[in-house]
Every structure is written in structure tokens, then in C-alpha cells.
C-alpha atoms as a PDB file:
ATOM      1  CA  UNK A   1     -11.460 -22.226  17.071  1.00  0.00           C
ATOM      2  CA  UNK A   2     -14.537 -21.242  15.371  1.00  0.00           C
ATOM      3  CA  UNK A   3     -17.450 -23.639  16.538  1.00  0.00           C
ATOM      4  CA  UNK A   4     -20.488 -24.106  13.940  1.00  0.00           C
ATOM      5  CA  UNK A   5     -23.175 -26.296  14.627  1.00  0.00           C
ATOM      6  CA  UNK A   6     -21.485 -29.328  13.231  1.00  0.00           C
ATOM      7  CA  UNK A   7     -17.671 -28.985  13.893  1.00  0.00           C
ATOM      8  CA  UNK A   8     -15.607 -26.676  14.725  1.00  0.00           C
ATOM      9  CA  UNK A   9     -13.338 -24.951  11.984  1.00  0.00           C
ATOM     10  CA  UNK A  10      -9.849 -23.961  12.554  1.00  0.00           C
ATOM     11  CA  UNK A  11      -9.066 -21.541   9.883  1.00  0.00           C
ATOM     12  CA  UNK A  12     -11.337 -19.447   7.956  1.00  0.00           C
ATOM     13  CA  UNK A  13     -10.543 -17.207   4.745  1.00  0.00           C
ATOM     14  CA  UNK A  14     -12.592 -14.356   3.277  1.00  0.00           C
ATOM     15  CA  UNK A  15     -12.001 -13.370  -0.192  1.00  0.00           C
ATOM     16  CA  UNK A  16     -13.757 -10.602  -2.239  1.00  0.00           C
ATOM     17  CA  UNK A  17     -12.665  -7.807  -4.635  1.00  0.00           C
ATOM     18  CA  UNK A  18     -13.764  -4.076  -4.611  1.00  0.00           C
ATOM     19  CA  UNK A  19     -16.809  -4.043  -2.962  1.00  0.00           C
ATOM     20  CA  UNK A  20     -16.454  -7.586  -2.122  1.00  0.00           C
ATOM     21  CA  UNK A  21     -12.816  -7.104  -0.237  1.00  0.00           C
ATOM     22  CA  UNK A  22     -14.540  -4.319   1.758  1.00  0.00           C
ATOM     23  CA  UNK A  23     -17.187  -7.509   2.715  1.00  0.00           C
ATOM     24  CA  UNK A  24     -14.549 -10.029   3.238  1.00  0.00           C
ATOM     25  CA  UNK A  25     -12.385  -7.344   5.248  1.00  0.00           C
ATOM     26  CA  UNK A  26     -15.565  -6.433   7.661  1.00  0.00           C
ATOM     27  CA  UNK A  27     -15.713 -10.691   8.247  1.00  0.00           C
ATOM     28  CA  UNK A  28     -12.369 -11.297   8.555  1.00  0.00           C
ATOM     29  CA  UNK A  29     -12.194  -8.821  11.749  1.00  0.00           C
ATOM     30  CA  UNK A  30     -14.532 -10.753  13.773  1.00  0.00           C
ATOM     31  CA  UNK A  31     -12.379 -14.215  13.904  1.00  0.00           C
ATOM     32  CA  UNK A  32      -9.161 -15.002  15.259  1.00  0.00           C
ATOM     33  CA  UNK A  33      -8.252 -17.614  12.965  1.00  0.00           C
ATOM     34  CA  UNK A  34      -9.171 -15.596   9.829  1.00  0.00           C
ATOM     35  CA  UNK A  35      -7.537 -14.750   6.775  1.00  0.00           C
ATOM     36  CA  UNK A  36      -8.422 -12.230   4.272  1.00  0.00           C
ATOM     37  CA  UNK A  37      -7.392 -12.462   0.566  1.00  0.00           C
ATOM     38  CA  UNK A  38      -8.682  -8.872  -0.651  1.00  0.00           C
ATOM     39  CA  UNK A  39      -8.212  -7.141  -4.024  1.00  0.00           C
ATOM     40  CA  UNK A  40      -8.410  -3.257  -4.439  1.00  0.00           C
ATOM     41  CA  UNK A  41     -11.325  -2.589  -1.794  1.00  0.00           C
ATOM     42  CA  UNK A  42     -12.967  -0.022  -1.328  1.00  0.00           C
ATOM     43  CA  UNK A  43     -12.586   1.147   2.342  1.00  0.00           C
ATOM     44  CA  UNK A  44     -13.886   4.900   2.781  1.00  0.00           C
ATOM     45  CA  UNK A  45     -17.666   3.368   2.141  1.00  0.00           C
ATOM     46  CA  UNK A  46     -19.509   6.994   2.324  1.00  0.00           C
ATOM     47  CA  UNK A  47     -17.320   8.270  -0.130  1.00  0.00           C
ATOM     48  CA  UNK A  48     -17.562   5.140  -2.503  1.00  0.00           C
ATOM     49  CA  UNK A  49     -21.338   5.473  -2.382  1.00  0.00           C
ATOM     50  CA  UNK A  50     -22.009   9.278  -2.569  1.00  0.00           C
ATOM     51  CA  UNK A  51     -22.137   9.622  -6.351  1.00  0.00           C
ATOM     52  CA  UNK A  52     -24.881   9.472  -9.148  1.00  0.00           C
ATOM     53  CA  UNK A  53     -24.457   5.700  -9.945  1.00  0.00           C
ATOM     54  CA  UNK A  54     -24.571   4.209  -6.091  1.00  0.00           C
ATOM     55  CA  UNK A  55     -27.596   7.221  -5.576  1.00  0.00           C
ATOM     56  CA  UNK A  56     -30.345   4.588  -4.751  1.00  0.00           C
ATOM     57  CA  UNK A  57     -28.275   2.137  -2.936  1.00  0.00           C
ATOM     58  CA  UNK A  58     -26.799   4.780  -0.340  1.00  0.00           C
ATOM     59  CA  UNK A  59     -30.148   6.304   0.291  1.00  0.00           C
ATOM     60  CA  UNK A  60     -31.615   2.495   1.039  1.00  0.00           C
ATOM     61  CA  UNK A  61     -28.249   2.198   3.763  1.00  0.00           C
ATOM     62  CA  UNK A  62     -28.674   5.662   5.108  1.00  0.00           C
ATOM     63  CA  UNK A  63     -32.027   7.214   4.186  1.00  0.00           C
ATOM     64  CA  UNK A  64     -31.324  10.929   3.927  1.00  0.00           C
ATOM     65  CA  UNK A  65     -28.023  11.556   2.330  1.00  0.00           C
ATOM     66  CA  UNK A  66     -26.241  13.886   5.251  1.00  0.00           C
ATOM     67  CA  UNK A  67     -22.377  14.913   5.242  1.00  0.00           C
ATOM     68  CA  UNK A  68     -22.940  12.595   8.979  1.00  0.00           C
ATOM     69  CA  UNK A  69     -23.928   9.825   7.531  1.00  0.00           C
ATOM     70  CA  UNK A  70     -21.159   9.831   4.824  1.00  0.00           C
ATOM     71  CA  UNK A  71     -18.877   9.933   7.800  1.00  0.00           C
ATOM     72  CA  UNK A  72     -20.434   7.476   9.716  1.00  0.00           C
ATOM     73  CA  UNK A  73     -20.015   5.235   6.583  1.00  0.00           C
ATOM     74  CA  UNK A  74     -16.484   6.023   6.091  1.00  0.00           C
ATOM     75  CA  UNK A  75     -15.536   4.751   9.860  1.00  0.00           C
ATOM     76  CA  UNK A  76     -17.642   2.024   9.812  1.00  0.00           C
ATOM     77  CA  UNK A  77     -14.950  -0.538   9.165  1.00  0.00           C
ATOM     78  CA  UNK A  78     -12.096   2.028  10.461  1.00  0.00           C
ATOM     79  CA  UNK A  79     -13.872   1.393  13.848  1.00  0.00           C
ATOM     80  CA  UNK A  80     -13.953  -2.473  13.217  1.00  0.00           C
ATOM     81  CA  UNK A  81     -10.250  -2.750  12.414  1.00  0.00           C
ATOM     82  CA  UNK A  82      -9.376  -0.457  15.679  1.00  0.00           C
ATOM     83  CA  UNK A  83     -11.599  -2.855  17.463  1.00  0.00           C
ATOM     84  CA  UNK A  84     -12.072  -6.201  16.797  1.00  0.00           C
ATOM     85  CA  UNK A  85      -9.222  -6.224  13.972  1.00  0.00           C
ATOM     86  CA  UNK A  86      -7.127  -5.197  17.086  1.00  0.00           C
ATOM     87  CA  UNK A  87      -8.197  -8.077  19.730  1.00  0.00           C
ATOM     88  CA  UNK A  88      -8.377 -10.964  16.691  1.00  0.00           C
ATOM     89  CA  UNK A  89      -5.643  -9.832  14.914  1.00  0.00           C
ATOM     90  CA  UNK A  90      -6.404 -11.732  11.188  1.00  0.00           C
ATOM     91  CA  UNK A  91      -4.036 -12.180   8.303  1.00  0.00           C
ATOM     92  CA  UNK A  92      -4.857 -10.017   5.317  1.00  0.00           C
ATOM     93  CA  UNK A  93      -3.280 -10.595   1.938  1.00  0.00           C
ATOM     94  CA  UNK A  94      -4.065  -7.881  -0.408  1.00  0.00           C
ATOM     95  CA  UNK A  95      -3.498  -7.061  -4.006  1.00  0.00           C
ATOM     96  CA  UNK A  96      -3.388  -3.620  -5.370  1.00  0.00           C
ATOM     97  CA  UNK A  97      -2.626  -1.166  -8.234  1.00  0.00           C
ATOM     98  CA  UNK A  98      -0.472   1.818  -6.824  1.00  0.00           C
ATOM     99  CA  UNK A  99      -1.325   3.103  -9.849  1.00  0.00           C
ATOM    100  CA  UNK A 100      -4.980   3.506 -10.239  1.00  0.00           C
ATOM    101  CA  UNK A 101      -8.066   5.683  -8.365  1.00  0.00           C
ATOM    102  CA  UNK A 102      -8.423   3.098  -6.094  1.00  0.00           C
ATOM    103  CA  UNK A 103      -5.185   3.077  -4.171  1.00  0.00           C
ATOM    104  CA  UNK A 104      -5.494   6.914  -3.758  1.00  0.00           C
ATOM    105  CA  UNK A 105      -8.692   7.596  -2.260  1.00  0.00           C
ATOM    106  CA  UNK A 106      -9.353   3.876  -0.356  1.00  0.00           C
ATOM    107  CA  UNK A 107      -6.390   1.502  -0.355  1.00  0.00           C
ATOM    108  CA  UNK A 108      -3.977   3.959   1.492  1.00  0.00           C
ATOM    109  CA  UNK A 109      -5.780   5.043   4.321  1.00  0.00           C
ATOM    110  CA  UNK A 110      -6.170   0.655   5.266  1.00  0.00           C
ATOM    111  CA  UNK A 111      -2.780  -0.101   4.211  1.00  0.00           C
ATOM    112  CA  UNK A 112      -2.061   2.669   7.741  1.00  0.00           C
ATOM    113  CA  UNK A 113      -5.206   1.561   9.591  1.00  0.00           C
ATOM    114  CA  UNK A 114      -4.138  -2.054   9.775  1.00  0.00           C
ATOM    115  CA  UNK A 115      -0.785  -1.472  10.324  1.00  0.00           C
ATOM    116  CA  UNK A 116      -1.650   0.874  13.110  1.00  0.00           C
ATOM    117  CA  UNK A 117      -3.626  -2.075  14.197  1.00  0.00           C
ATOM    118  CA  UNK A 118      -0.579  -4.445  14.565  1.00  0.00           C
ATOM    119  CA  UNK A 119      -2.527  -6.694  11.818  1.00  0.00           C
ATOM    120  CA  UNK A 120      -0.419  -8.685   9.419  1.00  0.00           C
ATOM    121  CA  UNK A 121      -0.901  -7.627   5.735  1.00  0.00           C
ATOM    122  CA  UNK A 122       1.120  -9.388   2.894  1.00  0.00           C
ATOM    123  CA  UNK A 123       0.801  -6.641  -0.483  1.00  0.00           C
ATOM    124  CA  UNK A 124       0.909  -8.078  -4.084  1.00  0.00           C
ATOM    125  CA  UNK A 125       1.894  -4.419  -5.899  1.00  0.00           C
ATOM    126  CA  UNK A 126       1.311  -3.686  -9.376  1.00  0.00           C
ATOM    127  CA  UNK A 127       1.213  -1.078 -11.785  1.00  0.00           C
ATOM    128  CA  UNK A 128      -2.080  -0.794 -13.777  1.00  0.00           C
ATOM    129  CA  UNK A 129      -4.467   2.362 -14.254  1.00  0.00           C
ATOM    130  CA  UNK A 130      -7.636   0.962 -14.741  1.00  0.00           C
ATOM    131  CA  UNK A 131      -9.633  -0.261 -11.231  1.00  0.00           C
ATOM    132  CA  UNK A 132     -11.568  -2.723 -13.329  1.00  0.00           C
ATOM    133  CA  UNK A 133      -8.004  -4.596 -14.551  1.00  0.00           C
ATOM    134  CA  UNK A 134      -7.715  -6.280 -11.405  1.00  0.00           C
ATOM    135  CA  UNK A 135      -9.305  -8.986 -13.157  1.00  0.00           C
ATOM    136  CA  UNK A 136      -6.068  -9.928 -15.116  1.00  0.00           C
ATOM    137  CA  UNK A 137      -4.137 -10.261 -11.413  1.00  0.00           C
ATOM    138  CA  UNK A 138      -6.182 -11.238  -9.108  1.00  0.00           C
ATOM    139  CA  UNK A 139      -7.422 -14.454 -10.077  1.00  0.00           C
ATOM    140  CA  UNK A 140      -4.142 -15.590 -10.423  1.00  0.00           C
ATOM    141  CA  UNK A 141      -2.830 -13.771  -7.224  1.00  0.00           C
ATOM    142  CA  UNK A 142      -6.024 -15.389  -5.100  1.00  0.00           C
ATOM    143  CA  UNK A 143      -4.936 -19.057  -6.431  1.00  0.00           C
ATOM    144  CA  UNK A 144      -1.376 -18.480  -5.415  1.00  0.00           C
ATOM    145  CA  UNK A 145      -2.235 -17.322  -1.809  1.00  0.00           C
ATOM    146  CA  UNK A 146      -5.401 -20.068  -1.326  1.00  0.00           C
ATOM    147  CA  UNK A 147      -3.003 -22.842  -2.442  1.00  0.00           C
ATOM    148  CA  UNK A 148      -0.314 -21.619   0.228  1.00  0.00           C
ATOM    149  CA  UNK A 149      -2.396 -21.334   2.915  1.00  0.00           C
ATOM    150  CA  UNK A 150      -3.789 -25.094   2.153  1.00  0.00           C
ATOM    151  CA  UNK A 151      -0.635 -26.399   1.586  1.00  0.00           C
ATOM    152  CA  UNK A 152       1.233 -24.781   4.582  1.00  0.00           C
ATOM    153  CA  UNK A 153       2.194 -27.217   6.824  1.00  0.00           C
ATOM    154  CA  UNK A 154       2.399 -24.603   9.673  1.00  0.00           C
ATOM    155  CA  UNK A 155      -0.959 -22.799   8.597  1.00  0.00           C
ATOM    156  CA  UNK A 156      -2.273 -22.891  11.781  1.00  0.00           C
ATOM    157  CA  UNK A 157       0.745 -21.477  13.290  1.00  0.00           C
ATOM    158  CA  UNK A 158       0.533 -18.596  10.794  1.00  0.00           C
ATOM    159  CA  UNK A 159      -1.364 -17.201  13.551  1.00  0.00           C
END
């Protein structure tokens, strides 16, 4: 049970997309009764952000851009899943292009990590090139899942 200051919730989902499934993921560690509903995130976060266009937002994270620092970046949420991920074990339902940038340089390397973390991931595969067509699956994908969950009648023995 999460307690707030008003009640106490019983289940708790995170959703985001690319930068914003990275976020969700990084919430959804810290809970035991959390959920996930992710889309193509980006995972190795030095990498993501050491190019021209993300320039001024890694050097407000990091200061000085150092090979360190990218590595540092790059584990952050590695270290989280091993972790917390590991003790409060949440459910993480993620949609993905195995054909795109995406799932080669980020989506891989979580797919093992929360394996290897005995966490419980449910894949919607598809076959697009483009990272930015997520937007024609995902919605869709995200209503599907969110209505499940709500509708379970054994939701909170999904955990």
C-alpha cells in the first residue's frame, strides 16, 4: 500500500513514451504496487543525451561533458532496476518497434536488465522504422492495457 496524505492507494501506474517511459520506468521502481505502461524508452540516458541537439540539456544534468559522466548516466536507472526494481518487483508493459534505432541501442539492453531482475514485462512488438511512429500504436496499445488493469477483477493480485 502506498499511503499519501489523504488515503492510501493500492495500485499505481506510470505511463510515458521515449523520454517519458525512461521517467515512468525510474517511478515505477520505487513502489511495490506499480505498473509501468512504457513505449520505446530511452534507457542508456548518457548516450541519448551526448549529441548536438540534447548539448545544453546534458551539460545543465552533468556540467562538464566527461566519458564518466556519460557512464554514470547510462547506469543510472540500470542501478535502480538491480535495486529497487529487484526488492518491489513492478509490472512493466512495454511497446516497441524491433525495427527502428530505438530498440537497438536502448530497448534491448532493459528488455535483459529487467528480466535479469525477475521483473514482469508484457511486450507489444511491432515492425515500424521510424522512432517517432510510435504515435500510431501506442495510444491505442496504452488504452488497451489501462482498461485491463481497471477492469481486472484480480488487479491487485496481479502482483
Amino acid at each position: 500500500m502506498i499511503k499519501t496524505r489523504h488515503k492510501t492507494v493500492s495500485k499505481i501506474v506510470f505511463i510515458g513514451s521515449s523520454k517519458g517511459g525512461y521517467s515512468a520506468l525510474n517511478f515505477a521502481m520505487n513502489y511495490k504496487n506499480a505498473f509501468a505502461v512504457v513505449a520505446s524508452p530511452q534507457y542508456l540516458l548518457g548516450n541519448y543525451l551526448n549529441c548536438d541537439i540534447m548539448k545544453e540539456q546534458i551539460i545543465d544534468i552533468v556540467g562538464k561533458v566527461t566519458d564518466e559522466k556519460i557512464e554514470f548516466l547510462n547506469n543510472r536507472l540500470r542501478n535502480i532496476i538491480k535495486e529497487r526494481g529487484k526488492k518491489n518487483k513492478p509490472i512493466i508493459y512495454i511497446h516497441y518497434s524491433d525495427s527502428e534505432h530505438t530498440y537497438f541501442e536502448h530497448i534491448t539492453f532493459l528488455l535483459d536488465d529487467l528480466k535479469d531482475a525477475g521483473i514482469t514485462v508484457f511486450e507489444d512488438v511491432h515492425h515500424y522504422k521510424e522512432h517517432g511512429d510510435l504515435y500510431k500504436y501506442y495510444p491505442r496499445y496504452l488504452v488497451d492495457v489501462v482498461n485491463k488493469l481497471i477492469d481486472d477483477k484480480n488487479f491487485s493480485e496481479l502482483k
